[in-house]
C-alpha atoms as a PDB file:
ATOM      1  CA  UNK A   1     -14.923  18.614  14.855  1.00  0.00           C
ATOM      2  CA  UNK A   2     -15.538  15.385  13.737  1.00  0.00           C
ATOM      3  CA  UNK A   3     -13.154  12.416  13.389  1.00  0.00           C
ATOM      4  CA  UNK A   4     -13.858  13.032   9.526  1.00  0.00           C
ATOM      5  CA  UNK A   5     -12.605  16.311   9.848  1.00  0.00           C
ATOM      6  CA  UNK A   6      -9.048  15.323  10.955  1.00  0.00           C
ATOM      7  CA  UNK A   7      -8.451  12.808   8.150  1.00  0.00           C
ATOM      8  CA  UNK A   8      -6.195  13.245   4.966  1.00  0.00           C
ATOM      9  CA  UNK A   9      -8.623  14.517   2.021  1.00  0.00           C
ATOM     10  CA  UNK A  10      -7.629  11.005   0.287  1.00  0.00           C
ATOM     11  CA  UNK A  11      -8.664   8.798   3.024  1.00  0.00           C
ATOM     12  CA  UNK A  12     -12.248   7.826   2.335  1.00  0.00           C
ATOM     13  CA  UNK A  13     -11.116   6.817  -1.362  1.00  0.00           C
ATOM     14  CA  UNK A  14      -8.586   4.818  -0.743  1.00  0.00           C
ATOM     15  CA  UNK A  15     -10.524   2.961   1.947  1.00  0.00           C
ATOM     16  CA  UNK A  16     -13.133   2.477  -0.260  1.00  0.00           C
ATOM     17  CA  UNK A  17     -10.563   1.247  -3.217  1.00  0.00           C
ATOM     18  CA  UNK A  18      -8.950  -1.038  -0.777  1.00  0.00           C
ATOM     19  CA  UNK A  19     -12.028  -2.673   0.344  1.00  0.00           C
ATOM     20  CA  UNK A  20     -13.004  -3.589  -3.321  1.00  0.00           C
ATOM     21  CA  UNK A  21      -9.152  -5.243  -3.636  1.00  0.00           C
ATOM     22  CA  UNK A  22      -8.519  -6.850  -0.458  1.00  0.00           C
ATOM     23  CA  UNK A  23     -10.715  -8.886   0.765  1.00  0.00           C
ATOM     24  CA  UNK A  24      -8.433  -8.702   4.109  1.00  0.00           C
ATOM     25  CA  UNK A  25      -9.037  -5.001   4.597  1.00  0.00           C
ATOM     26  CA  UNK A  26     -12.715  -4.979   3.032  1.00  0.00           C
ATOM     27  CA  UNK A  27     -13.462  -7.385   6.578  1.00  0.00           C
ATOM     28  CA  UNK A  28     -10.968  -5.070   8.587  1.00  0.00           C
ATOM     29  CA  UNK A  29     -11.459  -1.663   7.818  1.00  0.00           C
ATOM     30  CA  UNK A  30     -14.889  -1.587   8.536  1.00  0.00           C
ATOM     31  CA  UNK A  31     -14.224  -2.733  12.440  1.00  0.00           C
ATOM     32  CA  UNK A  32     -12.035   0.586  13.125  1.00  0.00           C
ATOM     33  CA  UNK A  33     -13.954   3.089  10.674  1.00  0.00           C
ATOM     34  CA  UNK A  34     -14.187   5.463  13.302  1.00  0.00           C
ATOM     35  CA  UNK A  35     -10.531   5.535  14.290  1.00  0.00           C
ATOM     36  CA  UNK A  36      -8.616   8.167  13.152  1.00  0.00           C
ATOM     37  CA  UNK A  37      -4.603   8.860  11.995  1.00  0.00           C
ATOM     38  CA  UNK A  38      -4.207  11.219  14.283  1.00  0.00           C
ATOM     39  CA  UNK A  39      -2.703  14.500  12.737  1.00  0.00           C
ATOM     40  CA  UNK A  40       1.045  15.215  14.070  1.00  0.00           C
ATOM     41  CA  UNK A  41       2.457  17.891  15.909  1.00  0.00           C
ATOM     42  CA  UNK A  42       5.333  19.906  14.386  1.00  0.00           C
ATOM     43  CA  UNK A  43       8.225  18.454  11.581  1.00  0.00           C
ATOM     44  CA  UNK A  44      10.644  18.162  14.827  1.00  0.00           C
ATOM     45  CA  UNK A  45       8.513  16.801  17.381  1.00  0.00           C
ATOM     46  CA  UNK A  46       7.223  14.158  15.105  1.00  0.00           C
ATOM     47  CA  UNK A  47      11.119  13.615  14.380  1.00  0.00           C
ATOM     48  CA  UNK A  48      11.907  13.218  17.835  1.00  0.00           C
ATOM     49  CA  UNK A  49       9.200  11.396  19.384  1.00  0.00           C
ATOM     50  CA  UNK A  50      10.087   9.118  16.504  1.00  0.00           C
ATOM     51  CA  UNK A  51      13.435   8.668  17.758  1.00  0.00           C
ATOM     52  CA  UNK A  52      12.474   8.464  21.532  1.00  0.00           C
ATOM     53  CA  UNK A  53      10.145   5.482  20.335  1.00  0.00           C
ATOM     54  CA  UNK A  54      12.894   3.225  18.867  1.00  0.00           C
ATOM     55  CA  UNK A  55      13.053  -0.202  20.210  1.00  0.00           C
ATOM     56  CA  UNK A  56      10.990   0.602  23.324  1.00  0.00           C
ATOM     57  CA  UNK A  57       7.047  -0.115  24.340  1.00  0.00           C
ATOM     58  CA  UNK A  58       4.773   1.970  23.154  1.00  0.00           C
ATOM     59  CA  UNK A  59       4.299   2.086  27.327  1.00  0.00           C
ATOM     60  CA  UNK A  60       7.659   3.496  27.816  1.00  0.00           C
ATOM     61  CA  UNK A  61       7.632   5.766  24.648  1.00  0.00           C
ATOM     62  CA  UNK A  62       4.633   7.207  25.638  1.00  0.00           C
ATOM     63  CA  UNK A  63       6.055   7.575  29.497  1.00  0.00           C
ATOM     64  CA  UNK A  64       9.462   9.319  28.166  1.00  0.00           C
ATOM     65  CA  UNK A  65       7.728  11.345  25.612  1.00  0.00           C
ATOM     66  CA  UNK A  66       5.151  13.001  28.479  1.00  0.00           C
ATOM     67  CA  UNK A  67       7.901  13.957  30.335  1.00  0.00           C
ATOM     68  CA  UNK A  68       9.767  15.550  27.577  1.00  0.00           C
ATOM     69  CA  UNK A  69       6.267  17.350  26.329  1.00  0.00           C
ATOM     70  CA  UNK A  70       5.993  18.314  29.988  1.00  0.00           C
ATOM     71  CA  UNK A  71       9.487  19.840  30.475  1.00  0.00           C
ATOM     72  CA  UNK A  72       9.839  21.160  26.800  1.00  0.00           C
ATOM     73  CA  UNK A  73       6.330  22.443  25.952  1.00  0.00           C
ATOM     74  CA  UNK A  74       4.255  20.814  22.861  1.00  0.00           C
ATOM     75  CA  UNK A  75       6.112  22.894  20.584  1.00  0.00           C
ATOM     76  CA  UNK A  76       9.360  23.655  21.484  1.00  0.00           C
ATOM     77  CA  UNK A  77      12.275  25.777  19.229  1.00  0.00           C
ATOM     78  CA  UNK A  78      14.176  23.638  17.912  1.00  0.00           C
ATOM     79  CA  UNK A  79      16.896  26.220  19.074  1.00  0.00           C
ATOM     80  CA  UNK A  80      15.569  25.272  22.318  1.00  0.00           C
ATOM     81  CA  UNK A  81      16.200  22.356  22.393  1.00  0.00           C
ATOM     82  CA  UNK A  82      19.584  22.414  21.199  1.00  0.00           C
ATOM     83  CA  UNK A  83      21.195  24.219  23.942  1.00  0.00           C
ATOM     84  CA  UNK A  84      20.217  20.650  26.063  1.00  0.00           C
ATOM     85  CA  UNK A  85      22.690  18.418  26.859  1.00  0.00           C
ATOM     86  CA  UNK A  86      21.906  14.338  26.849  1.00  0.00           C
ATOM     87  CA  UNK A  87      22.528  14.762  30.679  1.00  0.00           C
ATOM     88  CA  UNK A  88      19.174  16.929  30.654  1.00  0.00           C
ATOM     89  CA  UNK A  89      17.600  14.717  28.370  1.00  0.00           C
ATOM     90  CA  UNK A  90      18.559  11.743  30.265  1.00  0.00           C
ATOM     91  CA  UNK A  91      16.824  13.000  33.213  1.00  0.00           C
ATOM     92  CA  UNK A  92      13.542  13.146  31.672  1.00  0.00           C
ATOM     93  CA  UNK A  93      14.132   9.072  30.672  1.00  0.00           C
ATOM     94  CA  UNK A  94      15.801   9.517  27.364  1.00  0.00           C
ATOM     95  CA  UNK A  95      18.753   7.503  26.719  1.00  0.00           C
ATOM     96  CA  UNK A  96      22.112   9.318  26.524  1.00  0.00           C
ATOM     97  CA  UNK A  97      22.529   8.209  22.470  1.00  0.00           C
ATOM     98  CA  UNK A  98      19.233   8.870  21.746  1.00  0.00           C
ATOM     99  CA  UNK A  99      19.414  12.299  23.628  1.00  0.00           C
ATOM    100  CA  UNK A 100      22.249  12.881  21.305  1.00  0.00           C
ATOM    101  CA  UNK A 101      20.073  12.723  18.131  1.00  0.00           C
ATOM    102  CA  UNK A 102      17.287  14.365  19.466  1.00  0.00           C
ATOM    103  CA  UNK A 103      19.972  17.438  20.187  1.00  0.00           C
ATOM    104  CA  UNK A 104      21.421  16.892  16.706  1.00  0.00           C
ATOM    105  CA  UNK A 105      17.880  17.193  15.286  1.00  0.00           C
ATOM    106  CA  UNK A 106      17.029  20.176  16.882  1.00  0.00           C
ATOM    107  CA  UNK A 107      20.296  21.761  15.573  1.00  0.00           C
ATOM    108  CA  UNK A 108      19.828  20.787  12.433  1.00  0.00           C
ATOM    109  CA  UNK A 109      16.613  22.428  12.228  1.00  0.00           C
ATOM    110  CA  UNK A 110      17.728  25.517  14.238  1.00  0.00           C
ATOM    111  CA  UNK A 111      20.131  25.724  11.766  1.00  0.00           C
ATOM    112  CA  UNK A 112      17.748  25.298   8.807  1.00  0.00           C
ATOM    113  CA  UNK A 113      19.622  22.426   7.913  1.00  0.00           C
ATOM    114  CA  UNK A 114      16.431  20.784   7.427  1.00  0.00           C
ATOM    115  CA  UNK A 115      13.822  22.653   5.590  1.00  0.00           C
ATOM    116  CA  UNK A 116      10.227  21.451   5.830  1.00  0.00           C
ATOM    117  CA  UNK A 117       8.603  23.957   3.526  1.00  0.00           C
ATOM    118  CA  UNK A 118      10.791  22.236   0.689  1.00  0.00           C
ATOM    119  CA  UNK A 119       9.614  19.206   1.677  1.00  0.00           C
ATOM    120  CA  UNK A 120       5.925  19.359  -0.156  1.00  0.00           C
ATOM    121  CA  UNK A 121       8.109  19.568  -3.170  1.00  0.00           C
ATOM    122  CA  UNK A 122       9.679  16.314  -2.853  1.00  0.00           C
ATOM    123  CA  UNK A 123       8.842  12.789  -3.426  1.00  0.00           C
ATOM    124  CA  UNK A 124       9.270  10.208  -0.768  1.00  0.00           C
ATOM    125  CA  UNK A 125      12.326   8.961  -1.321  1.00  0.00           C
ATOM    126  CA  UNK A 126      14.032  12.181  -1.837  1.00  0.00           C
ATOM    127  CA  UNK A 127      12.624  12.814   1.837  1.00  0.00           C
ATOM    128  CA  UNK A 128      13.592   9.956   3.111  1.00  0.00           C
ATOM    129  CA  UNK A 129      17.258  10.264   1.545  1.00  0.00           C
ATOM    130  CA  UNK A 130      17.612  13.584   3.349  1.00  0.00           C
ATOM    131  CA  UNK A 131      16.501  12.552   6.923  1.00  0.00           C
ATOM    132  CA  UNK A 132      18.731   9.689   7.122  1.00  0.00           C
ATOM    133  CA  UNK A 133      22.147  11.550   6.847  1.00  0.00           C
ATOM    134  CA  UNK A 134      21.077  12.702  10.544  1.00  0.00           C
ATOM    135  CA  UNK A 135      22.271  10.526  13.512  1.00  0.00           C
ATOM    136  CA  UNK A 136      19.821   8.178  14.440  1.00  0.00           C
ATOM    137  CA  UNK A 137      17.310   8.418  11.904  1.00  0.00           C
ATOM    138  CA  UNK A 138      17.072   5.445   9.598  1.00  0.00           C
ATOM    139  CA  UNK A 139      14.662   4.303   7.017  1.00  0.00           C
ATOM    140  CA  UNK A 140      11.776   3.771   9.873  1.00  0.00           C
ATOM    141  CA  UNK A 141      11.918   6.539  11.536  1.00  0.00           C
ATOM    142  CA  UNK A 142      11.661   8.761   7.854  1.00  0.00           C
ATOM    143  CA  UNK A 143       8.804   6.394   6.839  1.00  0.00           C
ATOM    144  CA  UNK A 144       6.699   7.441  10.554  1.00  0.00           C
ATOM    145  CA  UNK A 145       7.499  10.926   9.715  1.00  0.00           C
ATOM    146  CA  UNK A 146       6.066  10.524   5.725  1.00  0.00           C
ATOM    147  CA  UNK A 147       3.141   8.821   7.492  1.00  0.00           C
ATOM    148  CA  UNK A 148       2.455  10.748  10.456  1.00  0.00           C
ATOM    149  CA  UNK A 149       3.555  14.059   9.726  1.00  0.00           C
ATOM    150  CA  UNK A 150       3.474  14.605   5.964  1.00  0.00           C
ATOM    151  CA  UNK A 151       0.240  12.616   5.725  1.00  0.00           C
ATOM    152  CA  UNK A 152       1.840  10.699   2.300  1.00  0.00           C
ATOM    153  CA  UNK A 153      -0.422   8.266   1.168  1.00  0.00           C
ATOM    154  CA  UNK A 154       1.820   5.465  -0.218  1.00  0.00           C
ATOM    155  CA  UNK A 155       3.992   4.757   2.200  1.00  0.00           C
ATOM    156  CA  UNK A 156       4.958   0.833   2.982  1.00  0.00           C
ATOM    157  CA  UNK A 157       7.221   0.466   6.419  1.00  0.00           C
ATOM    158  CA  UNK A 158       8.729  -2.664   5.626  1.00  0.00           C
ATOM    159  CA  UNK A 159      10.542  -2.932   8.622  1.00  0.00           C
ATOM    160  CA  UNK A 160       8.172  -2.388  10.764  1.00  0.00           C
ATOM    161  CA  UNK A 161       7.606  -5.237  13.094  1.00  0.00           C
ATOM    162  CA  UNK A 162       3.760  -4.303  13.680  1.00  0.00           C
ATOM    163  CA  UNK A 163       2.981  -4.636  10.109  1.00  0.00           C
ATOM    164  CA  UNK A 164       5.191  -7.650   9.105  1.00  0.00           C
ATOM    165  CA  UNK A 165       3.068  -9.026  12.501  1.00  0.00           C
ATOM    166  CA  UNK A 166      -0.350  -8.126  11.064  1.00  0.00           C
ATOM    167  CA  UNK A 167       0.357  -9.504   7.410  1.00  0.00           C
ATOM    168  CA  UNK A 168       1.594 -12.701   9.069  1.00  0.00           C
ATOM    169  CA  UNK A 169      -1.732 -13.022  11.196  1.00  0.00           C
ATOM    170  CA  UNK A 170      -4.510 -11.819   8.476  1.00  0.00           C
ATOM    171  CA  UNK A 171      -2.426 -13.429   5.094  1.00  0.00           C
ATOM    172  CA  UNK A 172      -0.352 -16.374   6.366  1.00  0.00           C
ATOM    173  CA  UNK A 173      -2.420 -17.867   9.193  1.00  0.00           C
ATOM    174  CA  UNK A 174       0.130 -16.595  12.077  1.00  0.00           C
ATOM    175  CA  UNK A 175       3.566 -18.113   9.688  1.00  0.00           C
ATOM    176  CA  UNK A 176       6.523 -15.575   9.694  1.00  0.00           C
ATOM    177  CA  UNK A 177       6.856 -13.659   6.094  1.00  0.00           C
ATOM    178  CA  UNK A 178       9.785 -11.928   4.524  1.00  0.00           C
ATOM    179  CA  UNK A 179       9.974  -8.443   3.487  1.00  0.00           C
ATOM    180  CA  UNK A 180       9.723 -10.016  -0.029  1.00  0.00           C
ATOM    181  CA  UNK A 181       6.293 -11.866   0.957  1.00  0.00           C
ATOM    182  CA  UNK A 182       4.916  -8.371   3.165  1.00  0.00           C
ATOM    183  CA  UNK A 183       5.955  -6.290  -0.418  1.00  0.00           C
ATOM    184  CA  UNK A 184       4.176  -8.859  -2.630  1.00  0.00           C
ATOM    185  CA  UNK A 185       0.666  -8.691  -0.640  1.00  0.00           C
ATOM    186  CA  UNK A 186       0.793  -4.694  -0.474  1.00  0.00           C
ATOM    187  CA  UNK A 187       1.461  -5.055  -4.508  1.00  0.00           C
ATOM    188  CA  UNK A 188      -2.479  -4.632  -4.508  1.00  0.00           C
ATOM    189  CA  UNK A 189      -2.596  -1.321  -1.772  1.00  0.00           C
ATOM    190  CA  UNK A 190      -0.914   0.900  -4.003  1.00  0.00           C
ATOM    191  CA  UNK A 191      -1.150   3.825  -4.293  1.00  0.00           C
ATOM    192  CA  UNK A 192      -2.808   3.860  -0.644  1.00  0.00           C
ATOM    193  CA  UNK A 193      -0.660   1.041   0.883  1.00  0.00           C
ATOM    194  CA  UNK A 194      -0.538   4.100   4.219  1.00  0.00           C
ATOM    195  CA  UNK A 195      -4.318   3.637   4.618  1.00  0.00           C
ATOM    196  CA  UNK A 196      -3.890  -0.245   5.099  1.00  0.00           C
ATOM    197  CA  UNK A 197      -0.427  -0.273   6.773  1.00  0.00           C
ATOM    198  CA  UNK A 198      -2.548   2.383   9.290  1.00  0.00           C
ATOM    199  CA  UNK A 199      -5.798  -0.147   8.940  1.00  0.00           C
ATOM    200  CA  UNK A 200      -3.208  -3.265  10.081  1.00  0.00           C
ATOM    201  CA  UNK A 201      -1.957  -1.782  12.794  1.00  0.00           C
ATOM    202  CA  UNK A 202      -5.360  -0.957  14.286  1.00  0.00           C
ATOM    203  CA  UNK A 203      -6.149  -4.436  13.595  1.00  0.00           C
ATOM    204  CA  UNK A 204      -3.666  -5.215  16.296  1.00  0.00           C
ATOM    205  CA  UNK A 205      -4.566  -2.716  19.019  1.00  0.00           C
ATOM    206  CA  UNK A 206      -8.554  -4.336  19.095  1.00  0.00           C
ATOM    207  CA  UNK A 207      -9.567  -6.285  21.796  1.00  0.00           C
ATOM    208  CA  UNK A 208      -9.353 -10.373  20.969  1.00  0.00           C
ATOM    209  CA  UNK A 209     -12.540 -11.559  19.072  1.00  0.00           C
ATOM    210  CA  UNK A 210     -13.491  -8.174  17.984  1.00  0.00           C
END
């Protein structure tokens, strides 16, 4: 399988679009064409490994989330998973309140709470409305999940520090910018603004001078 393979149906498009828009993206995306959004595992791990990633490194995110993988399995029951207590969680790294959540997650799909098959159905905000009336998911944590699980090809994280970072380095020579200046450059992104929120991170991860 090729890297191809593994990429939303929309992707090559809306690169293509963005490079005739942006002239930011049309010198970017080119340097990480053969890097891939990497599909997601199921609705609840993506939910939880978002949660276990908030306001840590990706270093110790990706530390705590390969001990839970290797304690839990790749894809757990959520029913599993419930019957944990943040004391079990906490010895695998996670923190007690964010061992909570993760617990109230997997209830809540145990408990079909949360229903992913009525989720292709739904726009984003409707999605995004629903996750956040579960402890510790906000507005970034829903967006990762439209991105990363779901695959939803308009999706603009505005509080996502990585991207604000990126549009302040490629579009305002290294000045901090508002949510109000990030929204007004991605103005021209829609309706892939994903494909070059996914294209700015990258643009971060490459070695200096590449």
């Amino acid at each position: 399988m090729t890297s191809s393979d593994l990429r939303p149906g929309y992707w090559d498009e809306a690169s293509a679009q963005l490079m005739r828009r942006d002239r930011i993206l049309r010198r970017l995306i080119p340097r990480h064409a053969q890097d891939i959004l990497e599909p997601a595992s199921t609705p609840f791990m993506s939910l939880a490994r978002a949660i276990v990633s908030q306001q840590v490194s990706t270093a110790s995110a990706n530390a705590i989330w390969a001990r839970f993988v290797g304690a839990c399995g790749r894809r757990p029951a959520p029913a599993k998973i419930a019957e944990m207590t943040p004391e079990q969680l906490r010895e695998l790294g996670v923190s007690r309140r964010k061992g909570e959540y993760i617990v109230g997650l997997a209830s809540a799909f145990a408990e079909k709470r949360l229903r992913p098959s009525a989720w292709q159905e739904m726009d984003d905000e409707a999605i995004i409305a629903e996750l956040c009336q579960l402890r510790g998911i906000g507005r970034w944590t829903a967006e990762m999940f439209l991105i990363f699980s779901l695959g939803r090809p308009d999706v603009l994280p505005l509080d996502d520090a990585g991207l604000l970072k990126a549009i302040s380095l490629h579009y305002f020579s290294g000045e901090p910018v508002s949510r109000f200046e990030a929204r007004e450059v991605a103005q021209a992104w829609a309706p892939w603004r994903t494909v070059a929120t996914w294209y700015l991170w990258r643009s971060l991860a490459a070695p200096s001078g590449k």
